[in-house]
Protein backbone atom coordinates (compact mmCIF):
# COMPACT_ATOMS: atom_id res chain seq x y z
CA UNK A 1 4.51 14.76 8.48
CA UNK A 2 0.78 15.12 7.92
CA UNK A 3 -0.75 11.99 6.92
CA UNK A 4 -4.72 11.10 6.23
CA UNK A 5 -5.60 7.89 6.55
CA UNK A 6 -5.77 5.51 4.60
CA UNK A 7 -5.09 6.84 0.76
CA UNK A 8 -6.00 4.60 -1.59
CA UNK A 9 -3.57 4.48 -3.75
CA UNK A 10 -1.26 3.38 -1.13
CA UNK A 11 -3.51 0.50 -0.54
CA UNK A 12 -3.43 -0.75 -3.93
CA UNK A 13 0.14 -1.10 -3.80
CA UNK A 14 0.67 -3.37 -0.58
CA UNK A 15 -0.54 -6.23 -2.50
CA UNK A 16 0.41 -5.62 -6.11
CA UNK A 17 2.72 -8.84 -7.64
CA UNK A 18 4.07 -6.46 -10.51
CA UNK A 19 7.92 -5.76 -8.98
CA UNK A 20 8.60 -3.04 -11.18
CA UNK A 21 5.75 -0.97 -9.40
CA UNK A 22 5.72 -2.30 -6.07
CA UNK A 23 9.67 -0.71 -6.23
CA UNK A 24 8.29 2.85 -7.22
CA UNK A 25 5.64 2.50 -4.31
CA UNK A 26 4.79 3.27 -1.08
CA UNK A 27 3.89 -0.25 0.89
CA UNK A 28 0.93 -0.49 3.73
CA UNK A 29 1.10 -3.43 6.72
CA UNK A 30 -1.59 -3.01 9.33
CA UNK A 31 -1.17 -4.40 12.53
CA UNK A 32 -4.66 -5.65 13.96
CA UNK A 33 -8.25 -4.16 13.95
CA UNK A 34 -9.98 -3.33 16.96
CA UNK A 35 -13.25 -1.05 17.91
CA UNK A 36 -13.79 2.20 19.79
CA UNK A 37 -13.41 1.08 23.04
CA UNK A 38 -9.98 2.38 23.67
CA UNK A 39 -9.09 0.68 20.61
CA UNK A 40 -7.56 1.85 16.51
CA UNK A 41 -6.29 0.48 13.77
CA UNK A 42 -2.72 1.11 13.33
CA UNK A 43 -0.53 0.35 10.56
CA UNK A 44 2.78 1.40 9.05
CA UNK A 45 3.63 3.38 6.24
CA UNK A 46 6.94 2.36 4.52
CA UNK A 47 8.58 5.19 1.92
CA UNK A 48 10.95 4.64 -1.17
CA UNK A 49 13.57 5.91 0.55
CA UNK A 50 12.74 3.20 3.21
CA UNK A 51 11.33 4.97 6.23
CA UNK A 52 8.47 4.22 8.34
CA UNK A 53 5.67 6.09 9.63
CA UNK A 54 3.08 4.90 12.37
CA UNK A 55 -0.08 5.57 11.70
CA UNK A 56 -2.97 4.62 14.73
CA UNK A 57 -6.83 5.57 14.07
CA UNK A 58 -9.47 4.81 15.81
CA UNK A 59 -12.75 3.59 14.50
CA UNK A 60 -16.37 5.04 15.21
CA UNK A 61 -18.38 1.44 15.03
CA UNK A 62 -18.96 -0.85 17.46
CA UNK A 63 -17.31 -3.96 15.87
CA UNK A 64 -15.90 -5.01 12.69
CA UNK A 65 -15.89 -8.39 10.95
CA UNK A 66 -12.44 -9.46 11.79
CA UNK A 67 -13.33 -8.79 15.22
CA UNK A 68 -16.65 -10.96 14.90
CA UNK A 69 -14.34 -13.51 12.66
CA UNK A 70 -11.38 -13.82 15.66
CA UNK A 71 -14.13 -14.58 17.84
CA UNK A 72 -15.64 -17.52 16.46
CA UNK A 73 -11.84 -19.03 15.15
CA UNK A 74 -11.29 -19.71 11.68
CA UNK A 75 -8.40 -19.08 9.25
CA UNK A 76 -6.38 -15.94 9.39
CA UNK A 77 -5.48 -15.27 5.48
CA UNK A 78 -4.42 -12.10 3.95
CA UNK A 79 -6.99 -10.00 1.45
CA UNK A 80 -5.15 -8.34 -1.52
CA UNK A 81 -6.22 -4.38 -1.34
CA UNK A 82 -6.76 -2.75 -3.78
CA UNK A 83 -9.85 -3.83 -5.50
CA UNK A 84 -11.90 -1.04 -7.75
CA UNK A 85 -15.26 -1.82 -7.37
CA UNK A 86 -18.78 -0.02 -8.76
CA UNK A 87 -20.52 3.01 -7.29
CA UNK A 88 -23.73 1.39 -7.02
CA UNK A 89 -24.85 -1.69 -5.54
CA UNK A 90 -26.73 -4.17 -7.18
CA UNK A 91 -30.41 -4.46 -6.65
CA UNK A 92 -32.39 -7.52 -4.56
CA UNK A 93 -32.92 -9.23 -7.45
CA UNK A 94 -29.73 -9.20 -9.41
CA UNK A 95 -28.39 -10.48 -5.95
CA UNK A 96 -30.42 -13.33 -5.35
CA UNK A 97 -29.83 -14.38 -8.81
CA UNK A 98 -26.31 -14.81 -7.82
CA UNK A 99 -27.20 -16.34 -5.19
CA UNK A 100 -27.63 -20.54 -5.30
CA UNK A 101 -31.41 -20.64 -3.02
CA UNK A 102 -31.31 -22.86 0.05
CA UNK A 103 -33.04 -25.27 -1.61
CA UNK A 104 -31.06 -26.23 -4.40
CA UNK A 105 -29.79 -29.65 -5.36
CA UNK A 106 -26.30 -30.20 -5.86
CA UNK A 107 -26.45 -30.35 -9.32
CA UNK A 108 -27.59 -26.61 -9.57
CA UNK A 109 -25.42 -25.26 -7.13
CA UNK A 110 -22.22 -26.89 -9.06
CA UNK A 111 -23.70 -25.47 -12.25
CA UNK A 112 -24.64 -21.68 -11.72
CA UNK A 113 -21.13 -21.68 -9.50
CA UNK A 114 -19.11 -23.09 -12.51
CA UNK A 115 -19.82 -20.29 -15.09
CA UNK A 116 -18.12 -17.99 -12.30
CA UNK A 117 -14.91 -20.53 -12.91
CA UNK A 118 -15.51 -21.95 -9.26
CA UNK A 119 -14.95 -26.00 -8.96
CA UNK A 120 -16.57 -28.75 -6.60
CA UNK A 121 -13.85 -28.26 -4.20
CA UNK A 122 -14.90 -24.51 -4.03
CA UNK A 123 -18.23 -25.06 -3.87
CA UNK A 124 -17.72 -27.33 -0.29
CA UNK A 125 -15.07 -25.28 0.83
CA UNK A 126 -17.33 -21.69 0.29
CA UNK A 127 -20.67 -23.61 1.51
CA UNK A 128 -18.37 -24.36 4.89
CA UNK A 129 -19.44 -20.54 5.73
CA UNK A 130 -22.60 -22.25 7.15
CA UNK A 131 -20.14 -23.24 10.12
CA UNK A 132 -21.64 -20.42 11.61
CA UNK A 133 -25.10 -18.56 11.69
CA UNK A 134 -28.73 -18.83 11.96
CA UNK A 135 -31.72 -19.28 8.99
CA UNK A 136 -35.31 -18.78 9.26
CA UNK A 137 -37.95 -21.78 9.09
CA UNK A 138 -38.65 -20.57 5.61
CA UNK A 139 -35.72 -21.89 4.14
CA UNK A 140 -36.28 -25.35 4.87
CA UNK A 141 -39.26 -25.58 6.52
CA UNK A 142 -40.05 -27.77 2.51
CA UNK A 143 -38.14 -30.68 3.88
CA UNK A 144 -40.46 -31.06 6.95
CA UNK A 145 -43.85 -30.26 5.42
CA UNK A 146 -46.09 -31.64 4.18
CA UNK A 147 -43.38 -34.94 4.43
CA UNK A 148 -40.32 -35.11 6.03
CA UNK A 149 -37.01 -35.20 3.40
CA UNK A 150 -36.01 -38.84 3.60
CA UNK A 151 -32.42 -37.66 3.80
CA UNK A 152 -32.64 -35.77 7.07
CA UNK A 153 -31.90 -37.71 10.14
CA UNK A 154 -35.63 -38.04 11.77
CA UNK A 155 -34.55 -37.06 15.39
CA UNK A 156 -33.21 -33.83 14.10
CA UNK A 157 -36.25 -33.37 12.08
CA UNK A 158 -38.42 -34.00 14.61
CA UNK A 159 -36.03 -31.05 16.89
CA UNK A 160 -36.93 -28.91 13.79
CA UNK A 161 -40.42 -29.31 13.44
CA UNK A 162 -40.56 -27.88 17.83
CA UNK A 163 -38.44 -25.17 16.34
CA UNK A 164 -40.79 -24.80 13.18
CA UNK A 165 -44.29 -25.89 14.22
CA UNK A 166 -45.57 -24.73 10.85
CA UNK A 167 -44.34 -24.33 7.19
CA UNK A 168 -44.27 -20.57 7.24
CA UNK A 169 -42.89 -20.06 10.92
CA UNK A 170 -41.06 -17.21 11.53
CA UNK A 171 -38.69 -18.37 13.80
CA UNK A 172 -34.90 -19.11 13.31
CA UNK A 173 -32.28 -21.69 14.29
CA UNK A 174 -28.58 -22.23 13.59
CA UNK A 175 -26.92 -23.92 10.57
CA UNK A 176 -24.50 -25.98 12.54
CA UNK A 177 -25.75 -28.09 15.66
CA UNK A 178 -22.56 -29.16 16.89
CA UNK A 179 -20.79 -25.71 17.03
CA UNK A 180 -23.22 -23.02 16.30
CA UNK A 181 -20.82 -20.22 17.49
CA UNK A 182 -17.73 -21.44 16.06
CA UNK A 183 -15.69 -21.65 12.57
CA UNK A 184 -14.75 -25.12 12.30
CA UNK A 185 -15.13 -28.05 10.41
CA UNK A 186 -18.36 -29.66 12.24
CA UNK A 187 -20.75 -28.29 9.19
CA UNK A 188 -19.04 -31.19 7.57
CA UNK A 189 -19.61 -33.63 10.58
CA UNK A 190 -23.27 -32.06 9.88
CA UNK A 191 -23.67 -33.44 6.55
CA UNK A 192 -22.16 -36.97 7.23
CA UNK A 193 -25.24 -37.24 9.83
CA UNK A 194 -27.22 -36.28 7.70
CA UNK A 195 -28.28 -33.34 9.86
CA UNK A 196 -27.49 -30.24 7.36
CA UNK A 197 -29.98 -27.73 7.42
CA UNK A 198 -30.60 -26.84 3.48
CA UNK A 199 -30.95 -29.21 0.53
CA UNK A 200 -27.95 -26.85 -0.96
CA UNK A 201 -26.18 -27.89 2.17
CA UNK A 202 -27.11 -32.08 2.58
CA UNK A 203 -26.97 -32.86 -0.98
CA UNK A 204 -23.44 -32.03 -0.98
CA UNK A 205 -23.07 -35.07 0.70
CA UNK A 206 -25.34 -37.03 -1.15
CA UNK A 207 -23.68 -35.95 -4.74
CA UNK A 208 -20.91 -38.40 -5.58
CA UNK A 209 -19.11 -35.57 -7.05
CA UNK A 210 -18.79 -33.67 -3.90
CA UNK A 211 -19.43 -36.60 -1.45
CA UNK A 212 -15.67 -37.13 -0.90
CA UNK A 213 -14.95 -33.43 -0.96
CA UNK A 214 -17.38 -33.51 2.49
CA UNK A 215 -15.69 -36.44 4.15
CA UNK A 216 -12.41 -35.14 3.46
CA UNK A 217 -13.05 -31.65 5.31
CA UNK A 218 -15.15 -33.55 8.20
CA UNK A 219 -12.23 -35.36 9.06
CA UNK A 220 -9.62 -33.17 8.18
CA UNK A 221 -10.03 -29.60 9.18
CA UNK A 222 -7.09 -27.96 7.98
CA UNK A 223 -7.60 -29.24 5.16
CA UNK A 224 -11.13 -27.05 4.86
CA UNK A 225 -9.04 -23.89 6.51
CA UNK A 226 -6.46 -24.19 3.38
CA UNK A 227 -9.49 -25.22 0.75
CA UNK A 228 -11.86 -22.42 1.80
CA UNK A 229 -9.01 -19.56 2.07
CA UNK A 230 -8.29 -19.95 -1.47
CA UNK A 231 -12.01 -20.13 -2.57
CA UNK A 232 -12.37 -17.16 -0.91
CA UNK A 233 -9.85 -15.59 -2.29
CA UNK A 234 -11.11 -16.60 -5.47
CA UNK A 235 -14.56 -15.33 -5.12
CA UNK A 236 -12.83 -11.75 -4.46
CA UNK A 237 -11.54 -11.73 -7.71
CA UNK A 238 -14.79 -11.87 -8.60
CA UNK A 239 -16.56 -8.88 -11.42
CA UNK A 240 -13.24 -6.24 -10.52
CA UNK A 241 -13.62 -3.09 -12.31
CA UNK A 242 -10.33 -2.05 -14.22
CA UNK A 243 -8.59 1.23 -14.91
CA UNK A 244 -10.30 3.77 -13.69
CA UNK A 245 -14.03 2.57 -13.20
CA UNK A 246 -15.29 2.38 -9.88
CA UNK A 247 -13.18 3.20 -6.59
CA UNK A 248 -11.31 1.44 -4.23
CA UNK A 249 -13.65 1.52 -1.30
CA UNK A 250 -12.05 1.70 2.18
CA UNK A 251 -14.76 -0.27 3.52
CA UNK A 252 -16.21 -2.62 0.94
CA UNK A 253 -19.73 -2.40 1.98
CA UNK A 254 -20.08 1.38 1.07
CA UNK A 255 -19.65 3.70 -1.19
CA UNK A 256 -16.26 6.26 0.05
CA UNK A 257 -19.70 8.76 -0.92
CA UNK A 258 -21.26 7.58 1.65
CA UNK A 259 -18.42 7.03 4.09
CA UNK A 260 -16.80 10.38 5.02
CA UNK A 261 -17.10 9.62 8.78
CA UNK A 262 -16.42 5.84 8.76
CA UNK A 263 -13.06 6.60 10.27
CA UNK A 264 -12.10 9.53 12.62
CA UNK A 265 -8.51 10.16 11.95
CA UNK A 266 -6.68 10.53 15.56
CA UNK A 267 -3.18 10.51 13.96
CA UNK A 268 -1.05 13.71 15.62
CA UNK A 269 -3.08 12.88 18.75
CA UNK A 270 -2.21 9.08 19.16
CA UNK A 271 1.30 9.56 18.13
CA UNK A 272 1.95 12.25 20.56
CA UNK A 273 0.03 10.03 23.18
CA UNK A 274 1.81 6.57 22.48
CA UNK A 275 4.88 7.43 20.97
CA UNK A 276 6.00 4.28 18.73
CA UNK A 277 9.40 2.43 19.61
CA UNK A 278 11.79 3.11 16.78
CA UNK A 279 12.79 0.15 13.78
C-alpha cells in the first residue's frame, strides 16, 4: 500500500468530537517529532476496517518547535488537527494590532484580549509564554529613561540600565531572570519581585484583578501548566475558516503553496529498513 504523507483530510479527522464521522473515518496518532539527523516523524494510520499502517518520514529542517519546546520543559498537551486556515498571511500592521505592545497597562491588555472572548485567567496564563526568550532594550528601555518605573525593583533596574546604557540600545536580554532557558513558573516569581521586564508583564501583578491570578501560578506551577494549556488551546480556535475556505496547512506557518518540499516522504524506504513490530 502506497501512502503519501500526511493527507489532510485524514488529519482533520483524528481530532473531530462528531462520533458519527469519526466512525466513517480514517484516524491519525503520531508518535514523536524529531529532525534530520537520523531522525522522522512516524505515525500510524488506522482504517475502518481496523488495520494499521506505519508510516515514518523524515524531515528536511534542522529543528522543529516541539523539539525546541521538550527542551526547555513545559506542558505536553494535544493540538486538535485539522484547522482550515487563509492563504495569505496578514500584513505587519494588522499583526501588531493584534498584538497587546510591551508597554501596555493591565487595563488594556484585559480589554483588547476580551473582545477575542479570552478572560483574566487567560490573559496570565498566555503572558506565562515570557517564561522563556529574549526582548530588545526598545521595549522597555521607557521604564529606565529618562526615570526609572517606580514599580521595578531598583537593583534589577540598575542590571538593566549596564544591559541598556541608552534609551534606544540595540541590545537584548531575557524575559525571565531566574530561568531564562526554561518553561516554568518563575515569570510569575518575576512579577512578585517586581522584576518583570514589560509594563504588559509587571502590571499584571499590580492589577487587583489579575494580582491573585499571578500569586496563584508563582506558587503553584501546575496550576499555570493546566491554566495556560487551555488558553492555548483557546487562542487556536481563534479566526478558523469554515467549509471550504482556506486549507489545512501541514505546517501552520506556510502556505501547502509554498511547502512542497517541507517533508521528504521516505515511506517504502523506512519500512523496508525498520520493519514495524506487529499490533
Amino acid at each position: 500500500m502506497k501512502l503519501d504523507f500526511l493527507d489532510e483530510d485524514l488529519m482533520v479527522v483524528s481530532q473531530l468530537d462528531e462520533k458519527e464521522y469519526c466512525e466513517k473515518s480514517w484516524k491519525v496518532y503520531f508518535d514523536g517529532v524529531a529532525n534530520t539527523l537520523g531522525h522522522r516523524i512516524e505515525a500510524i494510520l488506522i482504517s475502518l476496517e481496523k488495520h494499521y499502517y506505519p508510516i515514518k518520514t523524515r524531515l528536511n529542517f534542522n529543528n522543529t518547535n516541539n523539539m525546541a519546546k521538550y527542551e526547555s520543559g513545559g506542558p505536553d498537551y494535544d493540538v486538535p488537527l485539522g484547522r482550515r486556515d487563509g492563504r495569505t498571511f496578514a500584513t505587519r500592521n494588522v499583526t501588531l494590532q493584534n498584538l497587546p505592545p510591551p508597554f501596555a497597562n493591565a487595563s488594556t491588555i484585559l480589554a483588547s484580549l476580551a473582545t477575542k472572548n479570552f478572560d483574566p485567567t487567560d490573559v496570565v496564563a498566555l503572558s506565562g509564554g515570557h517564561t522563556i526568550g529574549i526582548s530588545h532594550c526598545t521595549s522597555f528601555t521607557g521604564r529606565l529613561y529618562p526615570t526609572q518605573d517606580p514599580s521595578m525593583d531598583k537593583t534589577f533596574a540598575n542590571n538593566l540600565k549596564g544591559i541598556c546604557p541608552t534609551a534606544n540600545s540595540t541590545n537584548t536580554t531575557v524575559l525571565d531572570i531566574r530561568s531564562p532557558d526554561k518553561f516554568d513558573n518563575k515569570y510569575y516569581v518575576d512579577l512578585m519581585n517586581r522584576q518583570g521586564l514589560f509594563t504588559s508583564d509587571q502590571d499584571l501583578y499590580t492589577d487587583s484583578r489579575t494580582k491573585g491570578i499571578v500569586t496563584s501560578f508563582a506558587v503553584n506551577e501546575t496550576l499555570f501548566f493546566e491554566k495556560f494549556v487551555l488558553s492555548m488551546t483557546k487562542m487556536g480556535q481563534l479566526s478558523v475558516l469554515t467549509g471550504k475556505k482556506g486549507e489545512i496547512r501541514a505546517n501552520c506557518s506556510v502556505r501547502n503553496s509554498d511547502n512542497k518540499s517541507y517533508l521528504a516522504s521516505v515511506v517504502e524506504e523506512e519500512l523496508e529498513e525498520e520493519p514495524w513490530s506487529e499490533f
